[in-house]
C-alpha atoms as a PDB file:
ATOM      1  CA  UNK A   1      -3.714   5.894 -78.474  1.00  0.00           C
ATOM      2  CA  UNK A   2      -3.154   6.271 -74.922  1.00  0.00           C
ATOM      3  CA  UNK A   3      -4.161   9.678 -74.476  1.00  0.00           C
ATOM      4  CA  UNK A   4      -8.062   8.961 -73.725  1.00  0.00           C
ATOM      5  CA  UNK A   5      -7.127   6.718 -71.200  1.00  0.00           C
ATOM      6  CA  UNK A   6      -4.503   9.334 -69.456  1.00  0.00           C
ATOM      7  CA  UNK A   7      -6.921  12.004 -70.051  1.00  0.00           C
ATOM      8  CA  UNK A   8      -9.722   9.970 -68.326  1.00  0.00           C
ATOM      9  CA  UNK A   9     -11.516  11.156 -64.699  1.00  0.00           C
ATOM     10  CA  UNK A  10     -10.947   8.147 -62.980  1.00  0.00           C
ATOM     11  CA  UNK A  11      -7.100   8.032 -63.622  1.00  0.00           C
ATOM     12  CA  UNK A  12      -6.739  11.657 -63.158  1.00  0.00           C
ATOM     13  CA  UNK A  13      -8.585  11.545 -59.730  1.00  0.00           C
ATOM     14  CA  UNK A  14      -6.913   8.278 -58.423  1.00  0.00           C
ATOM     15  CA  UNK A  15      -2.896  10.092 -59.525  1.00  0.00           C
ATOM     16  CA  UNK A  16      -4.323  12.944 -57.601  1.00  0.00           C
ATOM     17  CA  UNK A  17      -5.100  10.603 -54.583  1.00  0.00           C
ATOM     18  CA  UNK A  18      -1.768   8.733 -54.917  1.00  0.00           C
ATOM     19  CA  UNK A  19       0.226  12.155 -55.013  1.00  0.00           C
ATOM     20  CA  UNK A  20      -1.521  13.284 -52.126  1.00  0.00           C
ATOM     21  CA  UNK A  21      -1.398  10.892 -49.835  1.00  0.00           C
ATOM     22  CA  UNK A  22       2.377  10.455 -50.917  1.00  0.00           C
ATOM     23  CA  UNK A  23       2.527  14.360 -49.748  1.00  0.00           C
ATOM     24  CA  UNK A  24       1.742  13.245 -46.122  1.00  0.00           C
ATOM     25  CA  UNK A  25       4.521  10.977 -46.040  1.00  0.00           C
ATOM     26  CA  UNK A  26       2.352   7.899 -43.996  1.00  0.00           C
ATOM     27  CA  UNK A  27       3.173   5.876 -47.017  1.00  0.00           C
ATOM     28  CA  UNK A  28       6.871   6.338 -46.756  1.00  0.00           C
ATOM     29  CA  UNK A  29       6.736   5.863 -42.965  1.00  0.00           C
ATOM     30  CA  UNK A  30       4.995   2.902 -43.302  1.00  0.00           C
ATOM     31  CA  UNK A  31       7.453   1.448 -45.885  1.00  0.00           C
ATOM     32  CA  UNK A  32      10.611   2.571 -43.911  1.00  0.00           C
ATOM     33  CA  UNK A  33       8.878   0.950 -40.819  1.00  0.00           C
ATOM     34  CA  UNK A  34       8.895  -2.545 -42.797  1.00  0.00           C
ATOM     35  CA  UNK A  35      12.068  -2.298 -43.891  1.00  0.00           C
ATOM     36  CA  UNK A  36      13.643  -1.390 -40.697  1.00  0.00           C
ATOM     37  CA  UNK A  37      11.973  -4.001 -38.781  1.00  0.00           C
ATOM     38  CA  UNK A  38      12.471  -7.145 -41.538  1.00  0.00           C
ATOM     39  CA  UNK A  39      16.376  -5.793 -41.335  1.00  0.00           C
ATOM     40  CA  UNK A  40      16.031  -6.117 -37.816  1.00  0.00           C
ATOM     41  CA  UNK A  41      14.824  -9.324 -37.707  1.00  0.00           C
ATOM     42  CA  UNK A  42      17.657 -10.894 -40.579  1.00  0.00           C
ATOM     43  CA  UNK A  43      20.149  -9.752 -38.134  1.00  0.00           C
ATOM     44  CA  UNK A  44      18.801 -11.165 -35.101  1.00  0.00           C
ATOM     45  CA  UNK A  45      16.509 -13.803 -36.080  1.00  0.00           C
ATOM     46  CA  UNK A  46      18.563 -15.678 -38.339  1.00  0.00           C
ATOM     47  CA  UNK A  47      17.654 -17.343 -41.737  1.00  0.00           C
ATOM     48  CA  UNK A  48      14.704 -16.374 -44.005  1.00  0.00           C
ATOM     49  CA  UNK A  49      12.171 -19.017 -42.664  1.00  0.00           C
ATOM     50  CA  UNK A  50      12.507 -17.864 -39.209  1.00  0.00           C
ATOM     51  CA  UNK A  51      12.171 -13.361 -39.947  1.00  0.00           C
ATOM     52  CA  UNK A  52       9.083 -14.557 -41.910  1.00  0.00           C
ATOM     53  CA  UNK A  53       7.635 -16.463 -38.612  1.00  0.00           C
ATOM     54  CA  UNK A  54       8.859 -13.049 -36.792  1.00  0.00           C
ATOM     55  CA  UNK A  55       6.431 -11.161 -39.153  1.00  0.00           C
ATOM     56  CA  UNK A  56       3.456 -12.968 -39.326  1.00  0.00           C
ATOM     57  CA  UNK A  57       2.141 -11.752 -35.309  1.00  0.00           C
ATOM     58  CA  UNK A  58       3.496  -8.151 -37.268  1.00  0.00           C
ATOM     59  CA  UNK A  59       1.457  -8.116 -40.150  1.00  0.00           C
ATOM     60  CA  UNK A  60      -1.926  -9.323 -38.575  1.00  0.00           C
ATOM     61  CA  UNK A  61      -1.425  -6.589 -36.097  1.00  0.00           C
ATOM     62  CA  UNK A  62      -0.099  -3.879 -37.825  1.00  0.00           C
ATOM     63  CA  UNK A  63      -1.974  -4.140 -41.030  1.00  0.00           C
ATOM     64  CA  UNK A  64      -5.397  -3.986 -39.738  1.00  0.00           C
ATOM     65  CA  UNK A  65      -4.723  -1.136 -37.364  1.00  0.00           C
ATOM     66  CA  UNK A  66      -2.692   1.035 -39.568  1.00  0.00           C
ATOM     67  CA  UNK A  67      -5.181   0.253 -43.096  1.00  0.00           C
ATOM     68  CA  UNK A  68      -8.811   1.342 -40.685  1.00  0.00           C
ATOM     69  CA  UNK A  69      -7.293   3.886 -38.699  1.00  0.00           C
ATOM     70  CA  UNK A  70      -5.314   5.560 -41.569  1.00  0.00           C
ATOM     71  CA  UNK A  71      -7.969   5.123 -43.983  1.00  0.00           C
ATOM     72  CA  UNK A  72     -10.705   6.133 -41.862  1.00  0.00           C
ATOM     73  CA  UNK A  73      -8.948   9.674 -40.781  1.00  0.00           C
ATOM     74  CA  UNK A  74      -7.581  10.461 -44.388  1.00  0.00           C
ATOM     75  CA  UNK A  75     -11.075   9.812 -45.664  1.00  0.00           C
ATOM     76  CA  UNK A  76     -12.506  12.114 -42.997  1.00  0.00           C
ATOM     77  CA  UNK A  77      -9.965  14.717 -44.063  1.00  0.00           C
ATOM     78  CA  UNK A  78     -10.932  14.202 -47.612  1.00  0.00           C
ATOM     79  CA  UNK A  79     -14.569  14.954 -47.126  1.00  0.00           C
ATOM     80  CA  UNK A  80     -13.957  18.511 -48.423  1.00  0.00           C
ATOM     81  CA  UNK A  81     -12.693  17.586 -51.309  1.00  0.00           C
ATOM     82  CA  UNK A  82     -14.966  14.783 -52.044  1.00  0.00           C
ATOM     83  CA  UNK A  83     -18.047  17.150 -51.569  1.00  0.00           C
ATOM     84  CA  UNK A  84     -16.246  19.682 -54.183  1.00  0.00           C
ATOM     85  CA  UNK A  85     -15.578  16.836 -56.822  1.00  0.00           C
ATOM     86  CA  UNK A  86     -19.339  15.718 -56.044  1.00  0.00           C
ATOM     87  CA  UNK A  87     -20.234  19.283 -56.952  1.00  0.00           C
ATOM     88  CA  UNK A  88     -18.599  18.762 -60.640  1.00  0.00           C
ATOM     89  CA  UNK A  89     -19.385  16.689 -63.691  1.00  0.00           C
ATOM     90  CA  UNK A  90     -17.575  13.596 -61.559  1.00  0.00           C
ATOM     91  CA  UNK A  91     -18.765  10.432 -61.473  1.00  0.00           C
ATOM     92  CA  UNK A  92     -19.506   8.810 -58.006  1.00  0.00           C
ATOM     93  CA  UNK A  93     -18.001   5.231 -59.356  1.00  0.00           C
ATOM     94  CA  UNK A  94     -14.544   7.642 -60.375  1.00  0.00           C
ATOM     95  CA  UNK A  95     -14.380   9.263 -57.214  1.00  0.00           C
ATOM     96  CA  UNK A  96     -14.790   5.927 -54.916  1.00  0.00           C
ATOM     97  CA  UNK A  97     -12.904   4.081 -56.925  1.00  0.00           C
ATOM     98  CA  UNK A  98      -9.910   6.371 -56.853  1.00  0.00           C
ATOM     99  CA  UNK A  99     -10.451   7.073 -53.427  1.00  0.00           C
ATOM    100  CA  UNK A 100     -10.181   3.272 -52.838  1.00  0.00           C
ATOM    101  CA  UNK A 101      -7.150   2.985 -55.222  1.00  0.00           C
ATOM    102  CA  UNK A 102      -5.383   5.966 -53.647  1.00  0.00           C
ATOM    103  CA  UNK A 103      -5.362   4.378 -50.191  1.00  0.00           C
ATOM    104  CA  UNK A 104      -4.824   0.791 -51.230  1.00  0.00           C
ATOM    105  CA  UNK A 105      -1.551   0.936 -53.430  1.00  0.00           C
ATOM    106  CA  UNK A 106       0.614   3.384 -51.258  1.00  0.00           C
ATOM    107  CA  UNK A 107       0.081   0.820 -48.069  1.00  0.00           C
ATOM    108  CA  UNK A 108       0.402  -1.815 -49.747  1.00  0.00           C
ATOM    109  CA  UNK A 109       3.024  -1.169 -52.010  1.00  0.00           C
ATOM    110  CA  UNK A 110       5.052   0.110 -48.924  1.00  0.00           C
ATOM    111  CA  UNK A 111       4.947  -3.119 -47.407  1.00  0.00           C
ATOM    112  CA  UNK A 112       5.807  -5.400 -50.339  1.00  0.00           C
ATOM    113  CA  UNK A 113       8.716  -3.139 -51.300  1.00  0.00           C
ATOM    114  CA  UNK A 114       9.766  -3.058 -46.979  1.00  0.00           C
ATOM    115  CA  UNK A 115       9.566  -6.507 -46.471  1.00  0.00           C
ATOM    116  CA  UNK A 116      10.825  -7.521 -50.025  1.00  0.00           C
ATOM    117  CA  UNK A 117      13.812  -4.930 -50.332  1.00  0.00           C
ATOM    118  CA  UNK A 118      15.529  -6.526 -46.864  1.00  0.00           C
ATOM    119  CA  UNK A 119      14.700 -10.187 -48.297  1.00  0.00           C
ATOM    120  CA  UNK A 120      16.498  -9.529 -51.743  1.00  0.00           C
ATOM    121  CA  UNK A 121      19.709  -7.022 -50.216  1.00  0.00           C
ATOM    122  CA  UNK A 122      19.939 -10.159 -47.547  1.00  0.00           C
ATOM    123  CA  UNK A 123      19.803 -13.220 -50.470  1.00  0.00           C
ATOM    124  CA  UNK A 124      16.911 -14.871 -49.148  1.00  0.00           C
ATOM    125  CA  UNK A 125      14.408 -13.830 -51.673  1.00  0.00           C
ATOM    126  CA  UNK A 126      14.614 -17.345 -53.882  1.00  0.00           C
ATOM    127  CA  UNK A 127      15.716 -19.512 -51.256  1.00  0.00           C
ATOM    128  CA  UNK A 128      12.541 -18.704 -49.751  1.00  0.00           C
ATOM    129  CA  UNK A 129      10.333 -17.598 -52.394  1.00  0.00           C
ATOM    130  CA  UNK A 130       7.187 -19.410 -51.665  1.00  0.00           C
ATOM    131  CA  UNK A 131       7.030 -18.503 -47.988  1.00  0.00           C
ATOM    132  CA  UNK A 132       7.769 -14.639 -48.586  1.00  0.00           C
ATOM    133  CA  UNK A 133       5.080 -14.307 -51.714  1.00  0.00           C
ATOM    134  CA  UNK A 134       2.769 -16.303 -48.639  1.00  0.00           C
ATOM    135  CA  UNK A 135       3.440 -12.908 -46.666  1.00  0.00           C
ATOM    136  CA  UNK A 136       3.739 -10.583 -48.964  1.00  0.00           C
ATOM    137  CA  UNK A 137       0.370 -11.793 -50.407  1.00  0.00           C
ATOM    138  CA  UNK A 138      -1.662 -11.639 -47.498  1.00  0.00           C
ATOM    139  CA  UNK A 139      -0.295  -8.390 -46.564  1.00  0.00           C
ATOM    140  CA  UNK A 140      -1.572  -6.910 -49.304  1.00  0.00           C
ATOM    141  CA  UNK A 141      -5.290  -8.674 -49.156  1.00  0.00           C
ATOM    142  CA  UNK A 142      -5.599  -7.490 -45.243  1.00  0.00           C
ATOM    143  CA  UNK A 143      -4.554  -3.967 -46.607  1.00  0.00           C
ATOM    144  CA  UNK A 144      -7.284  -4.456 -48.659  1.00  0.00           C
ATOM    145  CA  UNK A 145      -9.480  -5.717 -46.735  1.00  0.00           C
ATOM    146  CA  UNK A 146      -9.210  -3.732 -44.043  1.00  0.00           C
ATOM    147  CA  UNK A 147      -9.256  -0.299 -46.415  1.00  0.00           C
ATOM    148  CA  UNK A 148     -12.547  -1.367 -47.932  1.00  0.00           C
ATOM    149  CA  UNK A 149     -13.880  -1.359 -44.416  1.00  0.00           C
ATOM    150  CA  UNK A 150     -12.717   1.756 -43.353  1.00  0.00           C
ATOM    151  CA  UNK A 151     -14.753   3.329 -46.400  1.00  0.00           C
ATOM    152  CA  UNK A 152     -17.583   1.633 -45.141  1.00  0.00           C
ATOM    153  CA  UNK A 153     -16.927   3.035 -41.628  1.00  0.00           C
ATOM    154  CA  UNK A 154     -16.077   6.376 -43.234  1.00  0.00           C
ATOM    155  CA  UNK A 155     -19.391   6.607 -45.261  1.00  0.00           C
ATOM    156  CA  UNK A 156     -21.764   4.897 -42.596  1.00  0.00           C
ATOM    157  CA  UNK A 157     -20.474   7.717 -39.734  1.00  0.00           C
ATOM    158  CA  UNK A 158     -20.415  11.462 -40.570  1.00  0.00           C
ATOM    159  CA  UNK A 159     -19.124  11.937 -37.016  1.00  0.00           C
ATOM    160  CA  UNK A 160     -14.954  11.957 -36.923  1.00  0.00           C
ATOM    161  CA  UNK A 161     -14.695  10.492 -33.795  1.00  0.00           C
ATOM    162  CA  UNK A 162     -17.496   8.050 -34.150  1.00  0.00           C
ATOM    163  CA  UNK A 163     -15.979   6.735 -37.203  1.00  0.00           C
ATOM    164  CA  UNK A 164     -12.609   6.469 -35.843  1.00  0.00           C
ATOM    165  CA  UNK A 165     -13.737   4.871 -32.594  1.00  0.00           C
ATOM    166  CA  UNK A 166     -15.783   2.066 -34.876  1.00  0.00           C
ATOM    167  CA  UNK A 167     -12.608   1.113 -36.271  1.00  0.00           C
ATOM    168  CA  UNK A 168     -10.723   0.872 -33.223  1.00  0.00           C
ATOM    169  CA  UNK A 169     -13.771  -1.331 -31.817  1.00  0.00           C
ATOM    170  CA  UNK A 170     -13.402  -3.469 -35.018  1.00  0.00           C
ATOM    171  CA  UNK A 171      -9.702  -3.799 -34.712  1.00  0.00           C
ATOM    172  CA  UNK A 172      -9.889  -4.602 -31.421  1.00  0.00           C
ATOM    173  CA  UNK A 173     -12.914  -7.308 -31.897  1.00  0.00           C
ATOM    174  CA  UNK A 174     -10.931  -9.151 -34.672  1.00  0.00           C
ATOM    175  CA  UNK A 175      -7.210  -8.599 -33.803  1.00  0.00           C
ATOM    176  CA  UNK A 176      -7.778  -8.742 -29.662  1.00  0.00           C
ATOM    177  CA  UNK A 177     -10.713 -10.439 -28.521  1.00  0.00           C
ATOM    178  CA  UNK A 178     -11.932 -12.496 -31.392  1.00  0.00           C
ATOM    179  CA  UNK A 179      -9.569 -15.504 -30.407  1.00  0.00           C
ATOM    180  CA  UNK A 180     -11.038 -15.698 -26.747  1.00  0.00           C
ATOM    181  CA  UNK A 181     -14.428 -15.770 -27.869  1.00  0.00           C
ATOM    182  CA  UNK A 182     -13.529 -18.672 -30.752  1.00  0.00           C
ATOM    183  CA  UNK A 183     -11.843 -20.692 -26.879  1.00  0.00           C
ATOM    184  CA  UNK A 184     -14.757 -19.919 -25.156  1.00  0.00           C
ATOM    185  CA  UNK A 185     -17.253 -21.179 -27.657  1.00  0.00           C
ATOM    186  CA  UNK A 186     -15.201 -24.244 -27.859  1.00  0.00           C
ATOM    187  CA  UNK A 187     -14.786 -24.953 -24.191  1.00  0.00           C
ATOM    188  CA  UNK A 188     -18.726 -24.024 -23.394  1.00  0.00           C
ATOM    189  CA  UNK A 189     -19.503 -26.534 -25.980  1.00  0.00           C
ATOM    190  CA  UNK A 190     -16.722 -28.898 -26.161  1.00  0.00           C
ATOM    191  CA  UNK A 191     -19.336 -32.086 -26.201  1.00  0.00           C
ATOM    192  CA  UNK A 192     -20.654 -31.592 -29.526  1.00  0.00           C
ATOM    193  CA  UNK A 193     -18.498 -31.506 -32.830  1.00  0.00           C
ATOM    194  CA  UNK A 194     -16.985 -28.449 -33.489  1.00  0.00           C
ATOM    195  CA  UNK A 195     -15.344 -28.951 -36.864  1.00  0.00           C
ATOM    196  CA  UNK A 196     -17.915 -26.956 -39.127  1.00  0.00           C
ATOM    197  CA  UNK A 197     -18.376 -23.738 -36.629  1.00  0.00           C
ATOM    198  CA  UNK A 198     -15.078 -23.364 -35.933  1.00  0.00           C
ATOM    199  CA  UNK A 199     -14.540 -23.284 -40.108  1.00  0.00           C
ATOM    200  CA  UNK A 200     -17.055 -20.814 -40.191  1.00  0.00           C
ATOM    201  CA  UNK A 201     -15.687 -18.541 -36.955  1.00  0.00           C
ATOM    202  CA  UNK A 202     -12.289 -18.413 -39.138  1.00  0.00           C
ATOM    203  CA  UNK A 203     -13.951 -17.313 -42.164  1.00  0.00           C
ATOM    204  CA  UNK A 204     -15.960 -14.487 -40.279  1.00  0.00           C
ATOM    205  CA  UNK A 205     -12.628 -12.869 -39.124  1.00  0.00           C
ATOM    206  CA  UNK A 206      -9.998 -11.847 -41.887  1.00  0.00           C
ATOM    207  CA  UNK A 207      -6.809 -12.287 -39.851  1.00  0.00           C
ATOM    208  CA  UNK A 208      -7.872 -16.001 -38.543  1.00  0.00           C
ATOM    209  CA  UNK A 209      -8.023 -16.416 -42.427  1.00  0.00           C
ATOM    210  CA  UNK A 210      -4.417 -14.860 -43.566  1.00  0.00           C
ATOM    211  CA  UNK A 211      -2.864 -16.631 -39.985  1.00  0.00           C
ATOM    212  CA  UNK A 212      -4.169 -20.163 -41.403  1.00  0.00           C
ATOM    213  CA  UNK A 213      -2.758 -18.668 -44.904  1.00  0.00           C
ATOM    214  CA  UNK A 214       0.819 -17.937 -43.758  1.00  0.00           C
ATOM    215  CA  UNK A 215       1.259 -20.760 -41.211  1.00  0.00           C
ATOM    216  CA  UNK A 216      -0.374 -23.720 -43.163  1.00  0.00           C
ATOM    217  CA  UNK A 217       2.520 -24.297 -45.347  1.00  0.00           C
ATOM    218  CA  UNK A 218       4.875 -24.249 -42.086  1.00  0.00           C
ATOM    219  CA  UNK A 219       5.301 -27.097 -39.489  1.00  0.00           C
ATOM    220  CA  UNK A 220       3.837 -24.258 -36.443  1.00  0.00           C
ATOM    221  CA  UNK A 221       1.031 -26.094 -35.608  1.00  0.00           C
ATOM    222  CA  UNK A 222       0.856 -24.627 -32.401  1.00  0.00           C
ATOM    223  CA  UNK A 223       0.881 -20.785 -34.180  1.00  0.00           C
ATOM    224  CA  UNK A 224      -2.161 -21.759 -36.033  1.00  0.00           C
ATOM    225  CA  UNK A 225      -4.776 -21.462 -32.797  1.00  0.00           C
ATOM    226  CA  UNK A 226      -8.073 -23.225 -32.414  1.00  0.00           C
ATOM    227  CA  UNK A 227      -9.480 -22.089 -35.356  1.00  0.00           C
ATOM    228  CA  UNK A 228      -6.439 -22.503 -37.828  1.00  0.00           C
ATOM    229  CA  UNK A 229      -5.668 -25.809 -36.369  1.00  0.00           C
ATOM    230  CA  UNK A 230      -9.003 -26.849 -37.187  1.00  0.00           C
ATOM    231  CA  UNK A 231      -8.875 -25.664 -40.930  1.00  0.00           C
ATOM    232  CA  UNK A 232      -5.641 -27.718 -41.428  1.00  0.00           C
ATOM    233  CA  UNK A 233      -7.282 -30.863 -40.143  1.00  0.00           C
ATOM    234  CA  UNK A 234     -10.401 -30.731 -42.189  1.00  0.00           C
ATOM    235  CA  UNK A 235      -9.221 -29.376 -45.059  1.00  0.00           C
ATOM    236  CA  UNK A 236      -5.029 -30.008 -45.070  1.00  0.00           C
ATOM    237  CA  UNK A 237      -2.540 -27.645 -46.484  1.00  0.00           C
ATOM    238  CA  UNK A 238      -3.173 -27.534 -49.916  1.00  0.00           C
ATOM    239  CA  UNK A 239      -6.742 -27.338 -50.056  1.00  0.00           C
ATOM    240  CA  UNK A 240      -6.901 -25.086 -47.259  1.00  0.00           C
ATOM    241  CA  UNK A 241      -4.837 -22.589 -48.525  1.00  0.00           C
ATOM    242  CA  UNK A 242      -6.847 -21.734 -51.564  1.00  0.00           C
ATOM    243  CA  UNK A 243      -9.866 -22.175 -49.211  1.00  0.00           C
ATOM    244  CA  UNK A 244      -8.535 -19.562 -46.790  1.00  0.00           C
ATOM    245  CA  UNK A 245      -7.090 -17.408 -50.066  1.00  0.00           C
ATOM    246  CA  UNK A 246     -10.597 -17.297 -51.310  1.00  0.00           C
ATOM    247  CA  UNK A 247     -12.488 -16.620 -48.206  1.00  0.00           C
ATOM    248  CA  UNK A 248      -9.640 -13.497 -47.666  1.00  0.00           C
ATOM    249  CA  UNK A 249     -10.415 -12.498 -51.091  1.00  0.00           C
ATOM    250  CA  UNK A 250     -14.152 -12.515 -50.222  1.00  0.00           C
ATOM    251  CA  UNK A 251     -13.094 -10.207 -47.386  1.00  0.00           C
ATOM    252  CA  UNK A 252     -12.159  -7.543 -49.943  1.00  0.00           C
ATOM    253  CA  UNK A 253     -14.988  -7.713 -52.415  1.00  0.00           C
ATOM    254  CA  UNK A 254     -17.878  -7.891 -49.562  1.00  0.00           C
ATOM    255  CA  UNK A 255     -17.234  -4.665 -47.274  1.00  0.00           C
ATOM    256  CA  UNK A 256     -16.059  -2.352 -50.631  1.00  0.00           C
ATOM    257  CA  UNK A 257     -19.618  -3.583 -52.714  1.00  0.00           C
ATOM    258  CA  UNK A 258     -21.135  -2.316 -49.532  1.00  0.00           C
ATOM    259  CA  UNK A 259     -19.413   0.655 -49.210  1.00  0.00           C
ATOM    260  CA  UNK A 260     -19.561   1.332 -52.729  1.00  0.00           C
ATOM    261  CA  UNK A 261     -23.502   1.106 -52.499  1.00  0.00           C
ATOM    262  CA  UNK A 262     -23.499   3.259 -49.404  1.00  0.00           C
ATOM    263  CA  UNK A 263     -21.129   5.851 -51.108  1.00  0.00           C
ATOM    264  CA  UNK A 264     -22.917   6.048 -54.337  1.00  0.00           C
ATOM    265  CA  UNK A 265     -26.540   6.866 -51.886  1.00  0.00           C
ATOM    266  CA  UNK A 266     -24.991   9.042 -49.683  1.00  0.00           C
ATOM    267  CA  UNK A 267     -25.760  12.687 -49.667  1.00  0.00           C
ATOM    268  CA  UNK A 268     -22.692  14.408 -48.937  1.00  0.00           C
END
């Protein structure tokens, strides 16, 4: 009963993409780099409220730079093989979606199981359930994220370097500089009220959106930044989590439909 759906191009493709990139042991790097660090931080941090604190400045660093420069060169180094598949009775959809898949659930599953596995071996997965499946969540939506934009880099630039130096610039825009320029707009303008543009500055940059997700259940006001701080006022912790939630997921679904549309046009 299974067997169509085992037998099918887009599952067949997307294992092939999984095994691969498993080959070139970034994946298991990547976990082993989680797990060492959340170890780490159990054994020097203390309790399981303060090595999830330690991780959030981690994950909205890490995530982003690792998911667009990783995806970015192992889509480069794919473009062989996605010309030769392109040359068969493949469909474009199959192909981007398991070229999409294949990236996403190696990273992402690294992370959950290197940040979970220390949490669980330590006892401090149920104690503090609701803050770690806060991180572990938006982990996995930046990975996302941040994958479905490095297709979009990948398929806008045929140029290796090109590509990879747009995702540097857009790591660097949103992870770096983004913050001064949300101060700066509200110091050059500090007369007028703020409250709405500083909403919509933290839902134009995915990690202001997963900060004011992992720190609005937490009394860190002063870890949430201008922007964050602002989202907590207006909309207070409840609300504003599933506004922030939505907004990341909205990061996802917006730069893969438009890399999806640019893949499916492209002439390889």
């Amino acid at each position: 009963m299974n067997a169509p759906v085992l037998r099918s191009p887009a599952i067949r493709l997307l294992s092939y993409e999984l095994r691969d990139i498993l080959r070139s042991r970034w994946a298991l790097a990547y976990a082993a780099f989680f797990l060492v660090v959340t170890d780490a931080f159990f054994r020097f941090s203390g309790g399981g409220e303060q090595v999830v604190l330690s991780l959030v400045n981690v994950v909205l660093i890490l995530i982003p730079l690792v998911s667009l420069v990783f995806g970015v060169g192992y889509l480069y180094n794919a473009r062989e093989f996605t010309e030769l598949m392109l040359a068969q009775p493949v469909r474009r959809r199959d192909l981007f979606l398991a070229l999409y898949g294949g990236l996403v659930v190696p990273l992402a599953l690294g992370f959950v199981l290197g940040v979970g596995l220390p949490f669980a071996w330590h006892g401090a997965a149920a104690e503090h359930a609701a803050p770690l499946a806060r991180l572990l969540g938006a982990g996995v939506l930046l990975t996302a994220a941040f994958l479905a934009l490095a297709i979009l880099l990948a398929v806008r630039f045929d140029d290796r370097v090109k590509g990879l130096g747009a995702a540097l610039l857009v790591w660097l825009g949103l992870a770096v500089l983004y913050d001064g320029l949300v101060l700066l707009v509200a110091y050059t303008f500090s007369a007028y009220p703020l409250e709405t543009p500083m909403l919509v500055l933290t839902a134009l940059n995915p990690i202001s959106l997963a900060r004011v997700l992992l720190l609005l259940s937490v009394d860190v006001a002063a870890l949430l930044g201008y922007t964050g701080a602002t989202f907590e006022r207006f909309f207070g912790g409840g609300l504003g989590s599933v506004v922030a939630l939505a907004a990341l997921g909205c990061w996802v679904v917006a730069p893969l439909a438009l890399a999806y549309r640019r893949f499916m046009r492209k002439d390889f």
